[in-house]
Protein backbone atom coordinates (compact mmCIF):
# COMPACT_ATOMS: atom_id res chain seq x y z
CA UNK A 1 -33.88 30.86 25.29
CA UNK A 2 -33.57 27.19 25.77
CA UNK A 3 -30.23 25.11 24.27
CA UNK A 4 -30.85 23.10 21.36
CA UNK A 5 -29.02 20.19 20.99
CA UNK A 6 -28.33 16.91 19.28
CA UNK A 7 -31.65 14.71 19.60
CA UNK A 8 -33.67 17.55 19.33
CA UNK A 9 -36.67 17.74 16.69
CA UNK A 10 -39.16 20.51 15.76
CA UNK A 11 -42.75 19.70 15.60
CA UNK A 12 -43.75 17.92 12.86
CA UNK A 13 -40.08 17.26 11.97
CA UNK A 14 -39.94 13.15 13.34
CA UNK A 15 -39.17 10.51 10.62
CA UNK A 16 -41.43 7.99 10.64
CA UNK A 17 -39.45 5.55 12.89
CA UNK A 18 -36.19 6.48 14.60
CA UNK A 19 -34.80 3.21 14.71
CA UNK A 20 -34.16 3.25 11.05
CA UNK A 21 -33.10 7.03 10.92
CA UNK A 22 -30.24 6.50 13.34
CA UNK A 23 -29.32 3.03 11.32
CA UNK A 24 -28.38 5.26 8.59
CA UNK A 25 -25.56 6.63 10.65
CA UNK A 26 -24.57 4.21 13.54
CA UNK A 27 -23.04 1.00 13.24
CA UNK A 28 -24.54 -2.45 13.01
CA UNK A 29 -23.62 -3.38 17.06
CA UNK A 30 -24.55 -0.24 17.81
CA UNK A 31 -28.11 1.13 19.66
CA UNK A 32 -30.36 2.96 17.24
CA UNK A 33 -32.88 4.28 19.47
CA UNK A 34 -30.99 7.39 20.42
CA UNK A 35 -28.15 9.37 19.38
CA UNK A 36 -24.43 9.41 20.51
CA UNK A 37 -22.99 12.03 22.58
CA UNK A 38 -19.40 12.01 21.82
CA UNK A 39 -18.52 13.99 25.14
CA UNK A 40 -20.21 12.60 27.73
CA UNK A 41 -19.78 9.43 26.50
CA UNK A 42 -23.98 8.61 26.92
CA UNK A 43 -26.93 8.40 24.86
CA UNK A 44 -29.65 11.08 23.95
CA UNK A 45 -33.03 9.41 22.72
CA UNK A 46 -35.13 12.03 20.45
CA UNK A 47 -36.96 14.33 22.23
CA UNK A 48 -39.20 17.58 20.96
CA UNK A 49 -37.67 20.99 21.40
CA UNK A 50 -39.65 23.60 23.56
CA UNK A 51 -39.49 26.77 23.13
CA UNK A 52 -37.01 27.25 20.45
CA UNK A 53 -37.29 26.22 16.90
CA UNK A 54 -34.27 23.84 15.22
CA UNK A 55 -35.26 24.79 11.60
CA UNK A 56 -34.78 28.40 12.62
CA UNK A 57 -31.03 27.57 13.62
CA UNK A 58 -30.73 25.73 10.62
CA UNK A 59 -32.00 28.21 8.36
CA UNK A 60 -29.92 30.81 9.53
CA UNK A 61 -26.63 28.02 8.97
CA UNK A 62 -27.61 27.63 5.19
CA UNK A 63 -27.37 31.88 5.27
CA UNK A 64 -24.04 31.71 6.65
CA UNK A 65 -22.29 28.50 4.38
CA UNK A 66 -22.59 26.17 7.46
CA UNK A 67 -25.60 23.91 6.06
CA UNK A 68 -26.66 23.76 2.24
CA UNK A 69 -30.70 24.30 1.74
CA UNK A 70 -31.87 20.62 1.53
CA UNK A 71 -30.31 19.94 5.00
CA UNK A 72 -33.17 22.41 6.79
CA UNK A 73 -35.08 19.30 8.37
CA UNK A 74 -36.14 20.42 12.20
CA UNK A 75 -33.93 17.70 13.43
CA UNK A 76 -30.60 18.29 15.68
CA UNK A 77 -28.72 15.69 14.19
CA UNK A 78 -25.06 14.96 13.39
CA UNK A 79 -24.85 17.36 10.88
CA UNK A 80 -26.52 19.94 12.55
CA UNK A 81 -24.35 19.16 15.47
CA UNK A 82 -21.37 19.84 13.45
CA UNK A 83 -22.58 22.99 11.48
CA UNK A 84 -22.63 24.50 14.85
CA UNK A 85 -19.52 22.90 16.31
CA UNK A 86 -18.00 24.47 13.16
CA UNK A 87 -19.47 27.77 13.38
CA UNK A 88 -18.57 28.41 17.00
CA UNK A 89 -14.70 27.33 16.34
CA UNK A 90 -14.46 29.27 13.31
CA UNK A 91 -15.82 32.09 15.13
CA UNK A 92 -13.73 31.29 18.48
CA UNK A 93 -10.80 31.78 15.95
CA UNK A 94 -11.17 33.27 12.82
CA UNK A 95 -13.53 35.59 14.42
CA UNK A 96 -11.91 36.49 16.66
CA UNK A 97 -14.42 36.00 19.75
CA UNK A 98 -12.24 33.84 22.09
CA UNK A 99 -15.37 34.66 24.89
CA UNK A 100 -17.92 31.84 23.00
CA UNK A 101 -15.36 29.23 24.74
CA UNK A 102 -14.79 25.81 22.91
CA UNK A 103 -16.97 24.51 20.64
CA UNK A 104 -19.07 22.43 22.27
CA UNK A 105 -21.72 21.89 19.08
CA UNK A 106 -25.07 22.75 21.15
CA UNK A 107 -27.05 25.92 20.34
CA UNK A 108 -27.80 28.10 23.16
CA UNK A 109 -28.18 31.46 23.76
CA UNK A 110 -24.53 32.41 23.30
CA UNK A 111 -24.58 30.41 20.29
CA UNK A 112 -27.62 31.74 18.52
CA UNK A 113 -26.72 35.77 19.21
CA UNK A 114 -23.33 35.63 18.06
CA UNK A 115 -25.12 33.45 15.08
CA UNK A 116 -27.68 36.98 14.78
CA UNK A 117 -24.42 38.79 15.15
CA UNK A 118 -22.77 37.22 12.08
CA UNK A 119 -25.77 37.67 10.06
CA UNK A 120 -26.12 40.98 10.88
CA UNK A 121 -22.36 41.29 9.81
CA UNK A 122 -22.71 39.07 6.80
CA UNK A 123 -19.84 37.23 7.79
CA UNK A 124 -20.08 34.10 6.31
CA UNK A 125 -17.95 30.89 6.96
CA UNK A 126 -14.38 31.32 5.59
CA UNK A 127 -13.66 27.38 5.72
CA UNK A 128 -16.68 26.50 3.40
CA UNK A 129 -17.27 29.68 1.70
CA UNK A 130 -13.91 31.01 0.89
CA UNK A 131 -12.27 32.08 -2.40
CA UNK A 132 -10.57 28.96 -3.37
CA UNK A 133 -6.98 28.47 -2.64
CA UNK A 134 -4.23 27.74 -4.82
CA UNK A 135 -3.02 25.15 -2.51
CA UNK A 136 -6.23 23.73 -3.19
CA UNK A 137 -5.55 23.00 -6.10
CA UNK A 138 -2.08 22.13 -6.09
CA UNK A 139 -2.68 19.18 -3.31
CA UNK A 140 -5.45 18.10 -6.17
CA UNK A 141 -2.71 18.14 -8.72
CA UNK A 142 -0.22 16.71 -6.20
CA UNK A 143 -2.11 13.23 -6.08
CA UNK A 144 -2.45 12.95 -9.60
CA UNK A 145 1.30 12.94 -9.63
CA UNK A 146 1.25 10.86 -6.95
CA UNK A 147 -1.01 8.07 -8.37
CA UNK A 148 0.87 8.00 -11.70
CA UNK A 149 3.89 7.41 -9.43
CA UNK A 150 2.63 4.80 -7.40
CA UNK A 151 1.06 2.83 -10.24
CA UNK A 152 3.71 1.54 -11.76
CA UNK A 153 5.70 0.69 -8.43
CA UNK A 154 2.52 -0.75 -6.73
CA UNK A 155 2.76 -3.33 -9.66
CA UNK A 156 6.27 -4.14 -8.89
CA UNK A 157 6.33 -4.45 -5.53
CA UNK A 158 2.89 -5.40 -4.54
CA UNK A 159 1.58 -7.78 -7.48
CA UNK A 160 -0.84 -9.40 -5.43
CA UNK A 161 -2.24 -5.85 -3.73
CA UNK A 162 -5.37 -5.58 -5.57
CA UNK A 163 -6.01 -9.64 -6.41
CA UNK A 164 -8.46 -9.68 -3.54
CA UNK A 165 -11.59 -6.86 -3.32
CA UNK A 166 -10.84 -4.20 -0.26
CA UNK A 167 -11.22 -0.34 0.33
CA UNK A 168 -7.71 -0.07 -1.13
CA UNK A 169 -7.76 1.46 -4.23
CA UNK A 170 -6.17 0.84 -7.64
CA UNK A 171 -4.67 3.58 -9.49
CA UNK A 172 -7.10 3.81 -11.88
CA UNK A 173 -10.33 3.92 -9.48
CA UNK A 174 -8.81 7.14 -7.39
CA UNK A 175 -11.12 9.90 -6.45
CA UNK A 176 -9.56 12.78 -7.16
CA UNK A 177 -10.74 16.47 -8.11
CA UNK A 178 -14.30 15.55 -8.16
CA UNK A 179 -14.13 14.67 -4.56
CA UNK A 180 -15.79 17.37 -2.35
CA UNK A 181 -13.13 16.16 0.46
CA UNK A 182 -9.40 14.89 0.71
CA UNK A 183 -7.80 13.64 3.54
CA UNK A 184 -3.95 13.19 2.69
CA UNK A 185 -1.57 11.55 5.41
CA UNK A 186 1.58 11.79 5.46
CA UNK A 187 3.86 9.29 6.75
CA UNK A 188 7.24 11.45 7.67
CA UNK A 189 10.72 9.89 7.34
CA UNK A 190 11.73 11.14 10.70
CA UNK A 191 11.45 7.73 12.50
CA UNK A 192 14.49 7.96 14.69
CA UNK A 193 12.65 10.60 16.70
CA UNK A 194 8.94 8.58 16.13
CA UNK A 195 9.67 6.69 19.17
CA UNK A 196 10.17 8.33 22.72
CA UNK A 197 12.39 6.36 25.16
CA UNK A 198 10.14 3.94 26.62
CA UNK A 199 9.53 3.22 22.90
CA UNK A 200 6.32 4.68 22.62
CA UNK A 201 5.50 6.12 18.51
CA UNK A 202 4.82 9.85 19.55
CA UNK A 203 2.22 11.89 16.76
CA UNK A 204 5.00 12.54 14.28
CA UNK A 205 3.40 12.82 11.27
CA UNK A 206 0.92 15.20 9.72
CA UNK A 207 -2.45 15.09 7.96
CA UNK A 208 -3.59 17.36 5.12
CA UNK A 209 -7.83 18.20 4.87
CA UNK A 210 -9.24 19.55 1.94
CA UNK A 211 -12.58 20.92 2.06
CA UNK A 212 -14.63 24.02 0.54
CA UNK A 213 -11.99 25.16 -1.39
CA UNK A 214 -10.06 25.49 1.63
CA UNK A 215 -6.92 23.55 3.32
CA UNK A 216 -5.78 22.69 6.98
CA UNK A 217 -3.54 20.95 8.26
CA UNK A 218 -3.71 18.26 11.33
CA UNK A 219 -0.91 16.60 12.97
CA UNK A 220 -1.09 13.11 14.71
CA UNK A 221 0.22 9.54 13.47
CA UNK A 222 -0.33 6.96 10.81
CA UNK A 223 1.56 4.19 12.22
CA UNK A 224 1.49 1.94 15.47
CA UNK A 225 2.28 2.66 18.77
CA UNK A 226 3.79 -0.63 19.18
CA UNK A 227 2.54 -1.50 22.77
CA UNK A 228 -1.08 -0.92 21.67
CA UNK A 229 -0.81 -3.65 19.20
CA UNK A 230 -1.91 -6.69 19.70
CA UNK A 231 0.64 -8.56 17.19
CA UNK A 232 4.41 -8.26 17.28
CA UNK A 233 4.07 -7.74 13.59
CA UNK A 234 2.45 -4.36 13.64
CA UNK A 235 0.21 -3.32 10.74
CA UNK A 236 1.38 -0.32 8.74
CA UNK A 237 -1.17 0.98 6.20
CA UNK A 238 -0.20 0.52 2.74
CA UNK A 239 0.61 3.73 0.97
CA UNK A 240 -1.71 4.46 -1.99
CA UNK A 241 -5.81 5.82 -1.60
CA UNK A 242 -8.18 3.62 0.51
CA UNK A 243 -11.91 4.59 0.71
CA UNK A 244 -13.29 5.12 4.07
CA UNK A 245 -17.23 6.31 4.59
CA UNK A 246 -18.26 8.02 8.30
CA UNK A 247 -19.14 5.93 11.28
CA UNK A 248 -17.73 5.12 15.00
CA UNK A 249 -14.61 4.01 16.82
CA UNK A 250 -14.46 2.29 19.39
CA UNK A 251 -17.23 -0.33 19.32
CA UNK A 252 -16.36 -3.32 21.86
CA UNK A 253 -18.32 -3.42 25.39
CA UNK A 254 -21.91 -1.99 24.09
CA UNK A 255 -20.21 1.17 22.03
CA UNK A 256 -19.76 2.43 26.16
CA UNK A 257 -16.52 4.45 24.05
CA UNK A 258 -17.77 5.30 20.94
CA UNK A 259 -17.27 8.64 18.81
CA UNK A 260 -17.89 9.60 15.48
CA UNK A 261 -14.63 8.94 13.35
CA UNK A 262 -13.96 7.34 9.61
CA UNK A 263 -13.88 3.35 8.94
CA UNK A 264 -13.20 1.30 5.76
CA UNK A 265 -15.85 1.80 3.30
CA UNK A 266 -16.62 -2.11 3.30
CA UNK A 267 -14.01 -4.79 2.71
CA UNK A 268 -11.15 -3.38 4.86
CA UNK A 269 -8.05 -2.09 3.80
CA UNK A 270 -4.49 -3.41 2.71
CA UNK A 271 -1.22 -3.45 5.46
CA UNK A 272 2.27 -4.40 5.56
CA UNK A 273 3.32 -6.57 8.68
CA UNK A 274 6.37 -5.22 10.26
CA UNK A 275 8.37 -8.86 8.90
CA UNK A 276 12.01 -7.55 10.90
CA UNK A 277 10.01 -6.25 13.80
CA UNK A 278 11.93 -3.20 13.93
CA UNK A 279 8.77 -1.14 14.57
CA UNK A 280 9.21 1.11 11.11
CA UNK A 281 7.65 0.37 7.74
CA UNK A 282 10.89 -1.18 5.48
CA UNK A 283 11.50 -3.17 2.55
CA UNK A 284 10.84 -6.40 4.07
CA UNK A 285 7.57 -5.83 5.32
CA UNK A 286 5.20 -8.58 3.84
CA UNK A 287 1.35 -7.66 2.72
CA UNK A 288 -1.03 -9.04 4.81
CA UNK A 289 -2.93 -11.34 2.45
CA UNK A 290 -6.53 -10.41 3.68
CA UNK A 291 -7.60 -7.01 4.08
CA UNK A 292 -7.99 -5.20 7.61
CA UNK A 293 -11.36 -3.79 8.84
CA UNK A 294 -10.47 -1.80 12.04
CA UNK A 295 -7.99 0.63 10.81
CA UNK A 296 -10.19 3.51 11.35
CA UNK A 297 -9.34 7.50 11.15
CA UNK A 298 -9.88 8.54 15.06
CA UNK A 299 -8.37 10.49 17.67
CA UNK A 300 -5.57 10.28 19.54
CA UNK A 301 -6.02 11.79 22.60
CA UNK A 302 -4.73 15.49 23.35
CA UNK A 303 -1.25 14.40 21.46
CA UNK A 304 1.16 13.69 23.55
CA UNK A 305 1.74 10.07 22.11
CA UNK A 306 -0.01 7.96 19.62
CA UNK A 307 -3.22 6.15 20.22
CA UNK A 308 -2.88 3.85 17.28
CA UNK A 309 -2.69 -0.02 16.38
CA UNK A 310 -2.06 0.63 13.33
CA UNK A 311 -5.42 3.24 12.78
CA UNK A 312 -4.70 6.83 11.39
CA UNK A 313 -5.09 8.89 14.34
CA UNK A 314 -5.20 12.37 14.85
CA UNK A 315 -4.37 14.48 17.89
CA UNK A 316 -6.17 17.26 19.81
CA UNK A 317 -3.27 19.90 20.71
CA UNK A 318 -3.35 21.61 17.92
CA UNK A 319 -4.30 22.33 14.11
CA UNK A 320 -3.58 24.99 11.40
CA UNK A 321 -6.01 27.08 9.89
CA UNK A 322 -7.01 28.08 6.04
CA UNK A 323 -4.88 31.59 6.64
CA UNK A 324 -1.90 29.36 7.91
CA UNK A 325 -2.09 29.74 11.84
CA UNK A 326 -1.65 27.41 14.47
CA UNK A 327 -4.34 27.21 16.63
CA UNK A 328 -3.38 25.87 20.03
CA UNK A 329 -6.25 23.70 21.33
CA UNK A 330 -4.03 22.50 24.69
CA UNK A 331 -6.40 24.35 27.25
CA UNK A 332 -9.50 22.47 25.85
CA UNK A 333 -8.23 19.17 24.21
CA UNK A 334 -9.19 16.44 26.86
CA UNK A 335 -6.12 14.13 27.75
CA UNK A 336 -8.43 11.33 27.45
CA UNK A 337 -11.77 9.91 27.96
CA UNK A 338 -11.95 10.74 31.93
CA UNK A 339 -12.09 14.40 30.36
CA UNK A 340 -14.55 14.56 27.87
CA UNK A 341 -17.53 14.83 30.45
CA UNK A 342 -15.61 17.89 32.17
CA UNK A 343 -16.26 20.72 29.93
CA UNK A 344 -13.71 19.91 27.45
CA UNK A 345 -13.89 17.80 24.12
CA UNK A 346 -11.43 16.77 21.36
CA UNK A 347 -10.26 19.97 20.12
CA UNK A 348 -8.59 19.49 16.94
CA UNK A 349 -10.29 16.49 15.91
CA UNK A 350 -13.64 17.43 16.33
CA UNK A 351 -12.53 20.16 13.99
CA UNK A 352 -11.49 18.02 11.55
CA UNK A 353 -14.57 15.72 11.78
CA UNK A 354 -17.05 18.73 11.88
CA UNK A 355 -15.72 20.07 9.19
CA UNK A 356 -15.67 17.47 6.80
CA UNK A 357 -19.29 16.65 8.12
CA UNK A 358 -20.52 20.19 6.82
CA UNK A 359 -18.51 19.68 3.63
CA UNK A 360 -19.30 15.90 2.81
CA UNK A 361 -22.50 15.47 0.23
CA UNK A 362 -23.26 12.30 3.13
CA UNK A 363 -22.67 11.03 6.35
CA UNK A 364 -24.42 8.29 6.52
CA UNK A 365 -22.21 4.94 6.77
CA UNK A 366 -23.15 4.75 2.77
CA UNK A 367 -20.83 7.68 2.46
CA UNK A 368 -17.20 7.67 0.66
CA UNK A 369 -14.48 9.29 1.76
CA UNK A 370 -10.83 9.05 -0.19
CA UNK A 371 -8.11 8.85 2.09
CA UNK A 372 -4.38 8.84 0.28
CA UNK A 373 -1.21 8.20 2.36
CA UNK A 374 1.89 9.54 1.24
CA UNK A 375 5.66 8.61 2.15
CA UNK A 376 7.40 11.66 3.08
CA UNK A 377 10.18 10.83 0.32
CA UNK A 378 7.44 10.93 -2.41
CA UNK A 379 5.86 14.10 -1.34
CA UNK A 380 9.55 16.04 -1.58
CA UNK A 381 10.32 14.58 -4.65
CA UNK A 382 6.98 15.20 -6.57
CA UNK A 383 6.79 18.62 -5.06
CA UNK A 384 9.30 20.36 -2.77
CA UNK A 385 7.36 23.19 -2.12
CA UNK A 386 4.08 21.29 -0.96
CA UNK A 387 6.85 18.90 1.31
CA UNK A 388 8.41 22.46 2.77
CA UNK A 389 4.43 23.56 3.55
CA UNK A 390 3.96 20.72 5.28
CA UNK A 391 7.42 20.36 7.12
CA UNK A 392 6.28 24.44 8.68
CA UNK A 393 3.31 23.02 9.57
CA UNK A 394 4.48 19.97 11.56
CA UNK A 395 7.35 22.67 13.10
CA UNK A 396 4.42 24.85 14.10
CA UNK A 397 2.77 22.34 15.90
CA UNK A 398 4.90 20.52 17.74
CA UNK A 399 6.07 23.78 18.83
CA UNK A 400 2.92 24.51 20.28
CA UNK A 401 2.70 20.92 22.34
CA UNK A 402 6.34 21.45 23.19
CA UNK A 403 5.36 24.80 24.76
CA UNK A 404 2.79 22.87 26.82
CA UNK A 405 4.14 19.44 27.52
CA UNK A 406 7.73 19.09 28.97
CA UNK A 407 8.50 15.76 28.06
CA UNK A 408 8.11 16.54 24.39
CA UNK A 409 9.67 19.67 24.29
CA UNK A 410 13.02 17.24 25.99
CA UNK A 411 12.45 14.72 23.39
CA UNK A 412 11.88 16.96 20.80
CA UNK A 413 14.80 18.83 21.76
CA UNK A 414 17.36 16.30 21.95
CA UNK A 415 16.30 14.47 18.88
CA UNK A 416 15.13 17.17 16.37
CA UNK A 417 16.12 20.45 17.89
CA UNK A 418 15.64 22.13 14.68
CA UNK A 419 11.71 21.99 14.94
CA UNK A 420 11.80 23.95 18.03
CA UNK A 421 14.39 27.19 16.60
């Protein structure tokens, strides 16, 4: 059987004119006459499939809670792309079946039996299909805490925060339980160990997903690594919900770098500048007064340190799953770019993004996604039990880079030895 993958259409299946299909999803600078392939880091122009039938795939995704009905089109787009990525993870994982390898989102014969297979079994996907969790549902209620929280101090400290229009949001416009995803960040208190000894801001903080019903949990940074920046006074993102649509990172030299990741819906977003340049949001940060467009949700390598100017950035190494395990993605996360075209990908991150793909009602850069970022403080005082969820989380995965990476597990263990008993 041949391998179906992104670029690939059915007979009969074309739109009209490519060009303005892929403008739906790609950025203004970017090429629109063929699709992006995140791994290689090159370009696939549309091209018929032979021998094998995309609609048939995609058909037998709707059956299995990877794709609803009205996304059966013939074409191997991005969201076909990530139904699969998602199926062969969750399957890799939850299903046990370590031989499919990592998820590398193309259907092939591997692919498409042990898709047959989990027909046959009528084991459909537990991250978009599940009974709904309670911790659902108490994240859902956790913002609305939050946001009641947060208005009244927004209007105290930041008066001038919403005067001009940007992607962050006031109190009263959040998204909340009518979203059909949440992305949560949390921004922990732990800076003293943030920052390894050549001053680097190491992925110390941890990012909640909400999707299907379902919840994992991500771990990477929401603050600067202060030697990627290209100001001494570093941009922290504001705390508070921003709304973000899907896109690319990475955009300068032609897009030569670019990968699917989340942007500012339109106007850009609100930041403090580090005022005392001591590398750490505090009270004396001012607000920058116009909003920032390039602080994107992307990844940050395989996690050993941030990759962030002040972006959102999420690692590779590691994530935990709906049932609460950590899933070590270490033998399969590429360090960096120079990887990505070596049989490896972005592990964790392209877990995230897939999975929010399959979940999101759009993907096209029209799409809306809320993002909220939470201080650490505020999530243990509004709700202890959600801030000791998240704290096992963190513990669980830097446990798992520690047990891969020797220079974390010293830093790690001569700064916060706790996480590693």
């Amino acid at each position: 059987m041949p391998v179906l993958s992104l670029g690939h259409f059915d007979a009969g299946a074309a739109p009209p004119n490519w060009t303005a299909y892929l403008a739906n999803y790609h950025e203004a600078s970017m090429r629109c006459d063929a699709f992006r392939l995140d791994a290689s880091g090159g370009w696939q122009k549309p091209r018929a499939a032979v021998g094998a039938s995309v609609a048939q795939v995609q058909e037998k995704l709707v059956r299995l809670g990877y794709l609803e009905a009205a996304q059966v089109d013939g074409i191997y787009g991005y969201r076909t792309q990530a139904a699969v990525h998602l199926f062969q993870e969750h399957e890799r994982t939850v299903g046990g079946k370590p031989e499919l390898g990592y998820a590398d989102g193309k259907a092939g014969p591997r692919t498409c039996a042990a898709i047959d297979a989990a027909l046959a079994a009528s084991t459909p996907c537990q991250w978009t299909t599940g009974t709904r969790q309670a911790e659902a549902d108490a994240w859902l209620a956790l913002l609305e805490a939050v946001r009641d929280a947060y208005r009244g101090e927004f209007a105290q400290r930041y008066p001038t925060l919403f005067e001009r229009p940007s992607d962050t949001l006031p109190t009263a416009d959040w998204q909340l339980g009518d979203a059909r995803i949440q992305l949560i960040g949390i921004r922990r208190g732990a800076w003293a160990a943030s920052l390894d000894n050549q001053g680097k801001r190491m992925n110390n903080d941890v990012f909640v997903a909400i999707a299907g019903g379902q919840v994992m949990t991500f771990f990477g940074s929401t603050d600067p690594n202060p030697g990627m920046a290209s100001r001494r006074d570093i941009p922290f993102l504001c705390k508070g919900q921003h709304r973000y649509r899907f896109g690319f990172h990475r955009l300068a030299g032609g897009g030569a770098k670019s990968y699917r990741a989340l942007r500012p819906a339109a106007k850009g977003v609100r930041v403090l500048r580090d005022e005392d340049f001591d590398r750490m949001p505090s009270a004396i940060d001012r607000l920058d007064p116009r909003p920032v467009t390039d602080i994107n949700i992307h990844w940050s390598g395989r996690g050993t340190s941030s990759w962030s100017a002040g972006c959102q950035v999420v690692a590779g190494a590691v994530y935990q799953n709906q049932r609460g395990d950590i899933v070590d993605c270490w033998g399969h996360a590429a360090i960096g770019y120079a990887q990505l075209a070596q049989h490896r990908n972005r592990g964790a991150y392209d877990t995230l993004m897939s999975w929010l793909s399959v979940c999101a009602d759009d993907i096209t850069t029209r799409s809306r996604v809320p993002y909220t970022l939470i201080d650490e403080d505020d999530l243990a005082s509004l709700s202890p039990a959600l801030h000791e969820r998240a704290h096992r989380a963190f513990a669980g995965a830097i446990k798992a880079v520690a047990r891969n990476d020797d220079s974390v597990r010293r830093l790690v263990a001569s700064r916060a030895p706790n996480l590693l008993a």
